[in-house]
C-alpha atoms as a PDB file:
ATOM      1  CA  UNK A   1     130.010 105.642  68.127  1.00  0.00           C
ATOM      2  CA  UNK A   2     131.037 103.827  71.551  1.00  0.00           C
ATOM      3  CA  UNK A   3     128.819 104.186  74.608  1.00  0.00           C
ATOM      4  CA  UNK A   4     129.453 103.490  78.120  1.00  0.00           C
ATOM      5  CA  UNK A   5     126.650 103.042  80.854  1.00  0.00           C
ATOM      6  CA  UNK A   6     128.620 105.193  84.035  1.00  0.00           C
ATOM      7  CA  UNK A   7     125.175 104.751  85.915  1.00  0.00           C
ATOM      8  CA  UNK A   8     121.471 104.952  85.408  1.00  0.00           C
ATOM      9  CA  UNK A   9     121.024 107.565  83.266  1.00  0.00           C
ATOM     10  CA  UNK A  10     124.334 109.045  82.806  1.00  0.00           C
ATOM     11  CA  UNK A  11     126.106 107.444  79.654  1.00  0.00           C
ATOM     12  CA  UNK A  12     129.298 108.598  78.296  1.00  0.00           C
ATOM     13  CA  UNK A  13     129.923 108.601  74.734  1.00  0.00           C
ATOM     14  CA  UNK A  14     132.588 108.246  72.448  1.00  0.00           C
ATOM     15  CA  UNK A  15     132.186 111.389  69.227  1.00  0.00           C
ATOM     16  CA  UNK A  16     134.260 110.864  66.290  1.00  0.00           C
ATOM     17  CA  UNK A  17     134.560 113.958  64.026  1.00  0.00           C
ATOM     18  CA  UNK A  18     134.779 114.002  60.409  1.00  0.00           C
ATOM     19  CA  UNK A  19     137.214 117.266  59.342  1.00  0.00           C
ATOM     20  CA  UNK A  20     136.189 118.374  55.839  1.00  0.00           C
ATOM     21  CA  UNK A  21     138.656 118.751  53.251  1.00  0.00           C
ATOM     22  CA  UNK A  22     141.543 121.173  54.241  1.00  0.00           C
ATOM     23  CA  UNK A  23     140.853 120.724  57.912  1.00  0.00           C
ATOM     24  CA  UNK A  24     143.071 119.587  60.692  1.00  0.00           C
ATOM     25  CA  UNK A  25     141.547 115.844  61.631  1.00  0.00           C
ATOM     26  CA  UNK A  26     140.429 116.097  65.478  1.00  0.00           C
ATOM     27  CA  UNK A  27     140.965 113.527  67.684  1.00  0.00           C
ATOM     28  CA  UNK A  28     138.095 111.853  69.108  1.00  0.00           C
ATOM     29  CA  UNK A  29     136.260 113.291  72.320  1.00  0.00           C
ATOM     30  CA  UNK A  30     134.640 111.559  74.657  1.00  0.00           C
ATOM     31  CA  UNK A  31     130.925 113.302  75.965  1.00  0.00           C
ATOM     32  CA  UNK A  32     128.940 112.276  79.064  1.00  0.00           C
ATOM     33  CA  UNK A  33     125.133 112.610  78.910  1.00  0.00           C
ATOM     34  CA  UNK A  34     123.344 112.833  81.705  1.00  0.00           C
ATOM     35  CA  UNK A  35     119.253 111.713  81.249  1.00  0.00           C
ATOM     36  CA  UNK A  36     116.947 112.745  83.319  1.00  0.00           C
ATOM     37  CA  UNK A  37     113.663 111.553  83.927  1.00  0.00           C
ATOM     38  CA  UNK A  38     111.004 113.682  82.084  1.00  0.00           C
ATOM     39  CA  UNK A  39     108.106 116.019  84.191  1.00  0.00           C
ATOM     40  CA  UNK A  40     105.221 114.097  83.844  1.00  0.00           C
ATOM     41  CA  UNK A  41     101.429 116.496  83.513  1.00  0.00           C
ATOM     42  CA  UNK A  42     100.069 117.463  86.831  1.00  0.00           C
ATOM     43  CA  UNK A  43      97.322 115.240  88.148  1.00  0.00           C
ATOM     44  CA  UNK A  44      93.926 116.817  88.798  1.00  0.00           C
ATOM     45  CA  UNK A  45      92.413 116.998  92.021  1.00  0.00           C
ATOM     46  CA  UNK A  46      90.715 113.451  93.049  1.00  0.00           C
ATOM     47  CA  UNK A  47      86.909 113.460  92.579  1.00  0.00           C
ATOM     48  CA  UNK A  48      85.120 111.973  95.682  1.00  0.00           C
ATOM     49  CA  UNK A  49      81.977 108.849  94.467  1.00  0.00           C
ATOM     50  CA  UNK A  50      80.876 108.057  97.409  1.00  0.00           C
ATOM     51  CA  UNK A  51      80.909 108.764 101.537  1.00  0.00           C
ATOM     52  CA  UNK A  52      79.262 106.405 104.045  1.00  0.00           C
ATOM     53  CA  UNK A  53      80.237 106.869 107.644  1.00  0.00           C
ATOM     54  CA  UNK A  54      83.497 104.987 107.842  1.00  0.00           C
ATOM     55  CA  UNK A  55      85.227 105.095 104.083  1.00  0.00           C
ATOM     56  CA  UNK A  56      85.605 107.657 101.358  1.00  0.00           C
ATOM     57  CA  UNK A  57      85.438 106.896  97.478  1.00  0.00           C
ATOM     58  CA  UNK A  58      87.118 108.361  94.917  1.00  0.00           C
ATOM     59  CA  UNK A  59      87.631 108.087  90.795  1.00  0.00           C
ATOM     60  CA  UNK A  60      91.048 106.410  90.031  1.00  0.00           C
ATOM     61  CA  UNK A  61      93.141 107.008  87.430  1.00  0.00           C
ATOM     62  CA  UNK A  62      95.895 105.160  85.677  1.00  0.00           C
ATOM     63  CA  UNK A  63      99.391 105.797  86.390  1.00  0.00           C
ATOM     64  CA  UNK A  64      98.058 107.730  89.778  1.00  0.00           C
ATOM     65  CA  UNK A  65      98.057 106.904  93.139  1.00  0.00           C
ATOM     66  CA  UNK A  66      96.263 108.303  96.333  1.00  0.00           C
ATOM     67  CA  UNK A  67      96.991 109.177 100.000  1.00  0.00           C
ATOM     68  CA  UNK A  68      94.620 109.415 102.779  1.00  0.00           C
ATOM     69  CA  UNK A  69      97.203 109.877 105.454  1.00  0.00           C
ATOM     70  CA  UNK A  70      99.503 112.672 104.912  1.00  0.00           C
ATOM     71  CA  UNK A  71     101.467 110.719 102.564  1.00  0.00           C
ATOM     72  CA  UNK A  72     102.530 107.964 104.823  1.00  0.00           C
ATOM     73  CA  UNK A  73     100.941 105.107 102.461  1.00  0.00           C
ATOM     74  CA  UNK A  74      99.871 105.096  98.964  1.00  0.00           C
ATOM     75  CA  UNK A  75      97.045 103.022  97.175  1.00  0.00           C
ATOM     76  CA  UNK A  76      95.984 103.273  93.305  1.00  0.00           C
ATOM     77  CA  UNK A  77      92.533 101.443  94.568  1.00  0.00           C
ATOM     78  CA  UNK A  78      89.463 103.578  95.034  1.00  0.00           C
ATOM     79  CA  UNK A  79      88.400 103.220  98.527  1.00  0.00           C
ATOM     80  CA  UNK A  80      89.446 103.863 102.062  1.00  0.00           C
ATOM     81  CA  UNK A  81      87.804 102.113 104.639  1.00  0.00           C
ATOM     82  CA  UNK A  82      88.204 102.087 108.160  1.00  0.00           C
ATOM     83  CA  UNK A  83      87.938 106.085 108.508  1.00  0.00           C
ATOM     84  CA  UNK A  84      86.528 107.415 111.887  1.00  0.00           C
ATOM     85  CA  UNK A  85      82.765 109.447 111.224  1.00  0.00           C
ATOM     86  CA  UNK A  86      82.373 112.833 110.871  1.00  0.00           C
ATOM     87  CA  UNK A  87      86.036 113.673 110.182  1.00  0.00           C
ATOM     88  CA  UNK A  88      87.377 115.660 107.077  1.00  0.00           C
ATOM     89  CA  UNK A  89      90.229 114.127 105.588  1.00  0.00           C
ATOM     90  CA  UNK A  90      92.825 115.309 102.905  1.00  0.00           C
ATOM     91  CA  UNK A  91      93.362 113.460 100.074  1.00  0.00           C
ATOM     92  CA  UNK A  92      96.486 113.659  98.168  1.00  0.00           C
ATOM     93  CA  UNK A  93      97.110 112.521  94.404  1.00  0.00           C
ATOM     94  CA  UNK A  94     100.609 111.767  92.717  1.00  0.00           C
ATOM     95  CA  UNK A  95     101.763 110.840  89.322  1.00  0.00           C
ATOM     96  CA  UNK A  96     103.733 107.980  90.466  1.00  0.00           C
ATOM     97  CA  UNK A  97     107.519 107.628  89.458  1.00  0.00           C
ATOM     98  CA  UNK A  98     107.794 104.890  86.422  1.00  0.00           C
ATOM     99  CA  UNK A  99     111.167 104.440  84.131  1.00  0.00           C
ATOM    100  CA  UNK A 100     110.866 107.488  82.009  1.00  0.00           C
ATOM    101  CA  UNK A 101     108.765 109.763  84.554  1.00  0.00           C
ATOM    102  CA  UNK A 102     109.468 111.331  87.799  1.00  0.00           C
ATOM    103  CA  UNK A 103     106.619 111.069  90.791  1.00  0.00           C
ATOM    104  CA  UNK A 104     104.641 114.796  90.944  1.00  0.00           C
ATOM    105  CA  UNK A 105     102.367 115.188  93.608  1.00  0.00           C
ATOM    106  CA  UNK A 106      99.024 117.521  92.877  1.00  0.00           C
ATOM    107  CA  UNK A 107      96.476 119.248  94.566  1.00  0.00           C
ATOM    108  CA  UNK A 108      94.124 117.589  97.163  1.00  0.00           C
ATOM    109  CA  UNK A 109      90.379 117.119  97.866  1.00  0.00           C
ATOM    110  CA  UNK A 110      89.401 118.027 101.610  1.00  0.00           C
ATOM    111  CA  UNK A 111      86.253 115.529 102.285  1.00  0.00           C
ATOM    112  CA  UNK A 112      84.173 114.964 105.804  1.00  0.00           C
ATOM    113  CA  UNK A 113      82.899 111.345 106.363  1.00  0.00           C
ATOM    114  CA  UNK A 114      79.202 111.571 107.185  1.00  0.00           C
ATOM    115  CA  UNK A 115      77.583 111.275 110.564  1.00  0.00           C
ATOM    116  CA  UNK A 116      75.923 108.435 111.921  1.00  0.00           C
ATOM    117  CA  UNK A 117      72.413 109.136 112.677  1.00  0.00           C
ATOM    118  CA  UNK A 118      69.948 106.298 114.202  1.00  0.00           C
ATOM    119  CA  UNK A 119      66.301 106.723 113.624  1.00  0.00           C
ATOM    120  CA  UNK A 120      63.424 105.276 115.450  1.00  0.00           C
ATOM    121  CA  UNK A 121      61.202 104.537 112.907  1.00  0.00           C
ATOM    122  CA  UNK A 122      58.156 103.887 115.945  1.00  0.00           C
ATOM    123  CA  UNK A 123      58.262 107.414 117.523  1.00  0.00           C
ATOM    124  CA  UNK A 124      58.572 109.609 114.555  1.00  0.00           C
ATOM    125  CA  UNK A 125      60.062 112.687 116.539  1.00  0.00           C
ATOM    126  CA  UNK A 126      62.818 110.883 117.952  1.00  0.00           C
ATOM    127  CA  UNK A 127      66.074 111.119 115.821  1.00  0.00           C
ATOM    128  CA  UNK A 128      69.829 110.469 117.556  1.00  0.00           C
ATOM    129  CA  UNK A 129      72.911 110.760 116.643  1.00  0.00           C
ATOM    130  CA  UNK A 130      75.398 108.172 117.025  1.00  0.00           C
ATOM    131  CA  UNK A 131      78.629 109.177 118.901  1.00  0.00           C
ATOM    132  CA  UNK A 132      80.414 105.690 118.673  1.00  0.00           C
ATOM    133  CA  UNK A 133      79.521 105.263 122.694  1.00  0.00           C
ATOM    134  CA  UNK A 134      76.462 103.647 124.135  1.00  0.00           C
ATOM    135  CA  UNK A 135      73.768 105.228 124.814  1.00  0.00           C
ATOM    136  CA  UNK A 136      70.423 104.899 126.999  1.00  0.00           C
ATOM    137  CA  UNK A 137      67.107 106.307 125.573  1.00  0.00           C
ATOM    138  CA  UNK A 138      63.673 106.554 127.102  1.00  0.00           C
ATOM    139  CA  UNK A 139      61.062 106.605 124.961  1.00  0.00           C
ATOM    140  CA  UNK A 140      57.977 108.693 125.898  1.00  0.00           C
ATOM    141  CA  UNK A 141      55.044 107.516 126.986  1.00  0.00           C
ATOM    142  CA  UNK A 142      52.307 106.832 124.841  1.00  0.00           C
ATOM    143  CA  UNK A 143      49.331 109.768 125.525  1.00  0.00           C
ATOM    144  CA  UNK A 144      45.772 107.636 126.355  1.00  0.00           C
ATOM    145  CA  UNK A 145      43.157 108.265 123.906  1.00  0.00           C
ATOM    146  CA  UNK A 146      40.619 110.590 124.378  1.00  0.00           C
ATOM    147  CA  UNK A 147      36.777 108.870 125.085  1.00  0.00           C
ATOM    148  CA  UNK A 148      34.781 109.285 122.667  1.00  0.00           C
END
């Protein structure tokens, strides 16, 4: 058998026929096979760690890789950083492409970053929340003690 390489995964072969007894002998034919990469399974949904403020955490798995941003870029790590607070984002899994597998994309995980909140651990009723600009506070005044 005689094989030719026409291109990644297309290969055209040489198939030599053996006619039984009282046959006509066939001349050889020549077949092209085309191979295409196989389906690989479709990922699960990535499972969120961890949230702080400003990054999301999520379980990896081998072979996968994860998007934060549509799609644009890809990382196989488990953490993005640098995320603005209080904002859901989308994250996308994909089987990614490899010699013998195509790249499937599959479902995503909507998750919110938390909100920053600043307590004042001296006046116990005084809670804020951060909104990434500055801020002035007044505390209140202390109330005098009563005489005894």
């Amino acid at each position: 058998m005689t094989r030719t390489l026409l291109q990644r995964g297309v290969v055209r072969t040489l198939v030599d026929l053996d006619a039984q007894s009282g046959y006509e002998e066939l001349q050889p034919q020549y077949a092209t096979l085309t191979i295409n990469k196989a389906t690989p399974a479709r990922p699960l949904a990535p499972v969120v760690t961890g949230v702080t403020d400003s990054s999301i955490t999520i379980e990896v798995v081998d072979g996968m890789a994860y998007s934060i941003d549509g799609g644009v870029t890809w990382q196989t790590t488990d953490t993005f950083t640098g995320l603005n607070r209080d904002t859901t984002y989308e994250i996308k899994v994909k089987a990614v492409e490899t010699a013998c597998y195509k790249e499937l994309e599959g479902p995503s995980t909507m998750q919110a970053t938390e909100k920053t909140v600043v307590t004042f651990e001296r006046f116990a009723d005084q809670t804020v929340e951060y909104t990434g600009h500055a801020q002035t506070y007044t505390s209140p005044s202390p109330t005098p003690a009563s005489p005894p």
